[in-house]
PDB file of N, CA and C in Angstrom:
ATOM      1  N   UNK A   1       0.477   8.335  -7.449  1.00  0.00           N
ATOM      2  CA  UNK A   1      -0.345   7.163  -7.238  1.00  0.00           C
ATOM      3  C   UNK A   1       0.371   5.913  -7.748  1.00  0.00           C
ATOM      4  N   UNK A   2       0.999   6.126  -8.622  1.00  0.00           N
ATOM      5  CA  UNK A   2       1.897   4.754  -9.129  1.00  0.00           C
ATOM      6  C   UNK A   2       2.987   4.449  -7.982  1.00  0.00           C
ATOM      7  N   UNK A   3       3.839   5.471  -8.026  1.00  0.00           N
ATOM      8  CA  UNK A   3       4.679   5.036  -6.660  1.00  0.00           C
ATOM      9  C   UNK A   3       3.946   4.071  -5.557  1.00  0.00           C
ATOM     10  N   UNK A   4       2.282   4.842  -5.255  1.00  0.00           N
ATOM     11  CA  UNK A   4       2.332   4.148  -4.352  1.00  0.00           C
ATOM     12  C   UNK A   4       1.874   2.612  -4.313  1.00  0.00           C
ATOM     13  N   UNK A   5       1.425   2.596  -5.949  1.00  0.00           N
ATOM     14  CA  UNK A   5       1.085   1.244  -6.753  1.00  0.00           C
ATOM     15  C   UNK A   5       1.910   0.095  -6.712  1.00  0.00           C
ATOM     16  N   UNK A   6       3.116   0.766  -6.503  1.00  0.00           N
ATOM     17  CA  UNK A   6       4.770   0.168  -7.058  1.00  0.00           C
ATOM     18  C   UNK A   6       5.190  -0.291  -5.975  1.00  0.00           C
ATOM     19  N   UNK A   7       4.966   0.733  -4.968  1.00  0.00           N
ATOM     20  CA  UNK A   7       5.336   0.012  -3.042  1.00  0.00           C
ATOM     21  C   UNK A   7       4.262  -0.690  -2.253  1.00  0.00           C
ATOM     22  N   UNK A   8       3.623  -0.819  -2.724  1.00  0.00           N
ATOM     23  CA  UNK A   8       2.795  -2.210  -2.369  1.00  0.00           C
ATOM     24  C   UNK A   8       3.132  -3.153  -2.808  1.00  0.00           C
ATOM     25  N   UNK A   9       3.053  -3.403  -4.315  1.00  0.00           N
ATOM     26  CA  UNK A   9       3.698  -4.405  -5.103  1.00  0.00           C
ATOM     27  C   UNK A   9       5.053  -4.947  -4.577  1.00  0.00           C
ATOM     28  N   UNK A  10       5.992  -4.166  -4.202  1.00  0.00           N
ATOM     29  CA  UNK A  10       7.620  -4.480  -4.222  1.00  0.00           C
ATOM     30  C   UNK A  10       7.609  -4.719  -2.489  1.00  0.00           C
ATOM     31  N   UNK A  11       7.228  -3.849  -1.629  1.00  0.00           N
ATOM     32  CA  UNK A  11       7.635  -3.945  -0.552  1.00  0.00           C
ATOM     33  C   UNK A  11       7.450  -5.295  -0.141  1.00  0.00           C
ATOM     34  N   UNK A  12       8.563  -5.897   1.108  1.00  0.00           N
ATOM     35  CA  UNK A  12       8.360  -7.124   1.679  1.00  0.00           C
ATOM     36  C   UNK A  12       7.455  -7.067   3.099  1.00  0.00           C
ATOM     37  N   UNK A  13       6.588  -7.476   3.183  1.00  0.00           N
ATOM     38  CA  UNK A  13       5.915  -7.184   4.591  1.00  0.00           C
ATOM     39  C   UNK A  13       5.930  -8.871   5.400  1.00  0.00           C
ATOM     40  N   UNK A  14       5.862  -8.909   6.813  1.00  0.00           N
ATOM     41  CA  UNK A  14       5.396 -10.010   7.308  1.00  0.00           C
ATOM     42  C   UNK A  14       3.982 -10.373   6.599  1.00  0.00           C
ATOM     43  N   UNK A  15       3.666 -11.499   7.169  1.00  0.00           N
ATOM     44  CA  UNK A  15       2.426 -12.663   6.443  1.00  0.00           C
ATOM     45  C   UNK A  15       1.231 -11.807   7.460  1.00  0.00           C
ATOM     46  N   UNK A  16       1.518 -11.880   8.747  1.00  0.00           N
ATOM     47  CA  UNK A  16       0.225 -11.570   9.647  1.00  0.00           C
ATOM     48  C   UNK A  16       0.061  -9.632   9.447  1.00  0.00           C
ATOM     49  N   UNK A  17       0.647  -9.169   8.444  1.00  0.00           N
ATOM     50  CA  UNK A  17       0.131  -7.737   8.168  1.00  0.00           C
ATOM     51  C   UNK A  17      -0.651  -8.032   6.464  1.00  0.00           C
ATOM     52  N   UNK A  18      -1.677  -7.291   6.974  1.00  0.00           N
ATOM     53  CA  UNK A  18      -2.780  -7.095   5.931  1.00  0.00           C
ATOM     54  C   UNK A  18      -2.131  -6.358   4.337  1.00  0.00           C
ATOM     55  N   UNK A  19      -2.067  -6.895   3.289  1.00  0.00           N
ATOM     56  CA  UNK A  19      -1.624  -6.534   1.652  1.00  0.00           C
ATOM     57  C   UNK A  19      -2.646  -5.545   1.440  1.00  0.00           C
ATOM     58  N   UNK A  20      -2.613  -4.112   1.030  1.00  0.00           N
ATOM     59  CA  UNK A  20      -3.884  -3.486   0.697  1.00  0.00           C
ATOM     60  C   UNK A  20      -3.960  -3.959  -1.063  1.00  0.00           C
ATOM     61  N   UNK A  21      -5.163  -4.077  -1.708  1.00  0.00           N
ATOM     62  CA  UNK A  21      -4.814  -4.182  -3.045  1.00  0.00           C
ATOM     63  C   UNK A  21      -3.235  -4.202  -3.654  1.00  0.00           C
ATOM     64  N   UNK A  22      -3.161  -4.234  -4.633  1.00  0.00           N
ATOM     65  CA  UNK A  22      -1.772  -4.353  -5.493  1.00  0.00           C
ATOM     66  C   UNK A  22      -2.422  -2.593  -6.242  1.00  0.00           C
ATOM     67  N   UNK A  23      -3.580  -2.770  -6.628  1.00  0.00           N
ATOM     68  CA  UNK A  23      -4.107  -1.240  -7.161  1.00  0.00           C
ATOM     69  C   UNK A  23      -4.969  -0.442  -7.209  1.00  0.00           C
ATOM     70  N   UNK A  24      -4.427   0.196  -5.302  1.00  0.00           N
ATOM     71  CA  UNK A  24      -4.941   0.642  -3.955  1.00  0.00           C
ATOM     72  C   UNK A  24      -5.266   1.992  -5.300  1.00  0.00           C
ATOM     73  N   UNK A  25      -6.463   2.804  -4.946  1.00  0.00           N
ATOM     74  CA  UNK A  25      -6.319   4.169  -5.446  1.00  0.00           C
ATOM     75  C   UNK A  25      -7.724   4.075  -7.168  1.00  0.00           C
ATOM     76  N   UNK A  26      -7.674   2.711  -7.657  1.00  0.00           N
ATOM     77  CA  UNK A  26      -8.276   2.436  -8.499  1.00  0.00           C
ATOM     78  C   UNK A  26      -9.630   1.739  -8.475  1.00  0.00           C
ATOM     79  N   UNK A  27     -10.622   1.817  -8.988  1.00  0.00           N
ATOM     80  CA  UNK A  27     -11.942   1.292  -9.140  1.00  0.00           C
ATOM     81  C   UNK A  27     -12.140   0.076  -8.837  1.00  0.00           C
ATOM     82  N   UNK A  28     -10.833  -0.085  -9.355  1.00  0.00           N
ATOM     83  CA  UNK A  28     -11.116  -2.587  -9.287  1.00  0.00           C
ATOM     84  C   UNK A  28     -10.559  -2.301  -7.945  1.00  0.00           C
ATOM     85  N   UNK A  29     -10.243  -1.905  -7.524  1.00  0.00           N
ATOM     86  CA  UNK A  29      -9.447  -2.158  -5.847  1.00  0.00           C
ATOM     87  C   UNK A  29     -10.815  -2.610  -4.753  1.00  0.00           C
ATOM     88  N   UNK A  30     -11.287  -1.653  -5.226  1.00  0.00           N
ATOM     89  CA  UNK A  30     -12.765  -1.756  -4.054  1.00  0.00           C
ATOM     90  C   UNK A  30     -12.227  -0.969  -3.261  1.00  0.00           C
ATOM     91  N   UNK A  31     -13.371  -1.094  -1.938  1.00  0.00           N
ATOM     92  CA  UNK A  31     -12.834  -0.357  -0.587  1.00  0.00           C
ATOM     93  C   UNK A  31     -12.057  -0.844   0.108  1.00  0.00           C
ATOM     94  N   UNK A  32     -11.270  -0.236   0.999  1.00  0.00           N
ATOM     95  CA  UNK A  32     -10.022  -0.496   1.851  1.00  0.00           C
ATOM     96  C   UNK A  32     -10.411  -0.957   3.498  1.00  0.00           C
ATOM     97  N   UNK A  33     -10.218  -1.969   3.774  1.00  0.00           N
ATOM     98  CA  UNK A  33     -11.034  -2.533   5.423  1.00  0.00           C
ATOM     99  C   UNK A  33      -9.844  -1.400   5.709  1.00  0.00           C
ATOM    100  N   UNK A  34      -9.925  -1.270   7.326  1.00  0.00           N
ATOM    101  CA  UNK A  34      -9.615  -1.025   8.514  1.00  0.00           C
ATOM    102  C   UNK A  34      -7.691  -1.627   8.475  1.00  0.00           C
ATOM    103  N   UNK A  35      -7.362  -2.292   8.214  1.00  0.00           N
ATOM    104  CA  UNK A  35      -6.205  -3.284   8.387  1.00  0.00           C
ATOM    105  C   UNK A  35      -5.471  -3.014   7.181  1.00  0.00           C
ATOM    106  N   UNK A  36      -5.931  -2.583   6.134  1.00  0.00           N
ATOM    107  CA  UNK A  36      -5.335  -2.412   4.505  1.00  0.00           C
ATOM    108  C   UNK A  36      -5.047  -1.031   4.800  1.00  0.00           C
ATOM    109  N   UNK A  37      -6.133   0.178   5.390  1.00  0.00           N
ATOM    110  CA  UNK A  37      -5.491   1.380   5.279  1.00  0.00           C
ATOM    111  C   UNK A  37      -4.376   1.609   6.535  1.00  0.00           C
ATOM    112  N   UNK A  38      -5.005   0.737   7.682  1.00  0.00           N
ATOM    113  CA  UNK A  38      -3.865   0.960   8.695  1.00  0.00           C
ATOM    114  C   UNK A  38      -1.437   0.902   8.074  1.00  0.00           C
ATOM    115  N   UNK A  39      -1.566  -0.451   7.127  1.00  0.00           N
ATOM    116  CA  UNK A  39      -0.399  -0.906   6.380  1.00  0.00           C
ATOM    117  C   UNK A  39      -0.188   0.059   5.592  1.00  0.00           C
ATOM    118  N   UNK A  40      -1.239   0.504   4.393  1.00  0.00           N
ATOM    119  CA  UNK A  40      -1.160   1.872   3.328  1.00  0.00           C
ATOM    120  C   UNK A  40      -0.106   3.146   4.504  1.00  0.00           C
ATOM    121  N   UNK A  41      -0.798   3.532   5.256  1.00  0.00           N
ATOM    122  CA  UNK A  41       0.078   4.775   6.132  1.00  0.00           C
ATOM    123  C   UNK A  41       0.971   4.317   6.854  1.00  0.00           C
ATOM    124  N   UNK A  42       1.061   3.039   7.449  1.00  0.00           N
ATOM    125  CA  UNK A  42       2.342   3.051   8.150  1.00  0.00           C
ATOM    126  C   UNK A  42       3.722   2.453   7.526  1.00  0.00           C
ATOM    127  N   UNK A  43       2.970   1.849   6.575  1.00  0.00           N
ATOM    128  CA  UNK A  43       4.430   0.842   5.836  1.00  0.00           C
ATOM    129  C   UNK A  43       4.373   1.852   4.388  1.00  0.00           C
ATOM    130  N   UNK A  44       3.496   1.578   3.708  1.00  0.00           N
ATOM    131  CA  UNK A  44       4.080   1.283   2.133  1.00  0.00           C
ATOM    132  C   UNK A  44       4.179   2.890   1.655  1.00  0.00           C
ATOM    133  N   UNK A  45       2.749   3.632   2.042  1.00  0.00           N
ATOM    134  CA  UNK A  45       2.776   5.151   1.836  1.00  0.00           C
ATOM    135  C   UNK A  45       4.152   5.993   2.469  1.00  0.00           C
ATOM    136  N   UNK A  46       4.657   6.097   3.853  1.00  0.00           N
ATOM    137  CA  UNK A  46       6.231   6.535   4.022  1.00  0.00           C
ATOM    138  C   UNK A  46       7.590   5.928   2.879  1.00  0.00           C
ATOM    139  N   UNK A  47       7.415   4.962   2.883  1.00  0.00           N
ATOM    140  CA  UNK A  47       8.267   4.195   1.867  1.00  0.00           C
ATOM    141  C   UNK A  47       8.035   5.126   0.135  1.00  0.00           C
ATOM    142  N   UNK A  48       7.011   5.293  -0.162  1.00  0.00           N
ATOM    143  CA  UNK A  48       7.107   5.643  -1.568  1.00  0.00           C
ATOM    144  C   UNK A  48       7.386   7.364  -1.500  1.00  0.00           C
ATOM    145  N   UNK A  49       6.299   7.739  -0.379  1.00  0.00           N
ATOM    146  CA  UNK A  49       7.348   8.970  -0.105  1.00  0.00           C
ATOM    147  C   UNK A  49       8.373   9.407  -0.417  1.00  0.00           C
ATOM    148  N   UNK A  50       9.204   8.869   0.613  1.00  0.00           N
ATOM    149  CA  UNK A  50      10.467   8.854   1.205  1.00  0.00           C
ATOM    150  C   UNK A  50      11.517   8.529  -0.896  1.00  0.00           C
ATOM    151  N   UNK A  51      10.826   7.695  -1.443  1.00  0.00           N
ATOM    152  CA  UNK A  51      11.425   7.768  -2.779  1.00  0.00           C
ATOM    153  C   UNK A  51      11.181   8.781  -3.695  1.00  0.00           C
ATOM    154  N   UNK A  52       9.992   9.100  -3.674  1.00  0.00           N
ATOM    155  CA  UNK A  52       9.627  10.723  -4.169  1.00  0.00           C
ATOM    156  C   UNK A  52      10.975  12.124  -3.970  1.00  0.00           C
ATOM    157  N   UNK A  53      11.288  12.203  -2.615  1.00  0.00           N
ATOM    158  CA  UNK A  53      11.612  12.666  -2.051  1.00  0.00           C
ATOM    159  C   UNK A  53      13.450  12.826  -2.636  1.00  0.00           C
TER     160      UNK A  53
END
């Protein structure tokens, strides 16, 4: 969960893609629209993966 804390934070994304929280996974985050989880799986979640890995 930190990894994937860490690749949100660090990754560079364009402006017109949606930032999910900075600390996606945690209580203060709240819920995730439609547009935050779409970015979570396609950008930042492969990325922290892929460093796991």
């Amino acid at each position: 969960l930190k990894r994937v804390q860490l690749a949100v934070k660090e990754v560079i994304i364009p402006s017109w893609i949606a930032r999910p929280p900075p600390m996606v996974g945690t209580a203060r985050a709240g819920t995730l629209k439609a547009d935050h989880w779409r970015a979570l799986f396609s950008i930042h979640l492969p990325l922290a993966l892929i460093s796991l890995w």
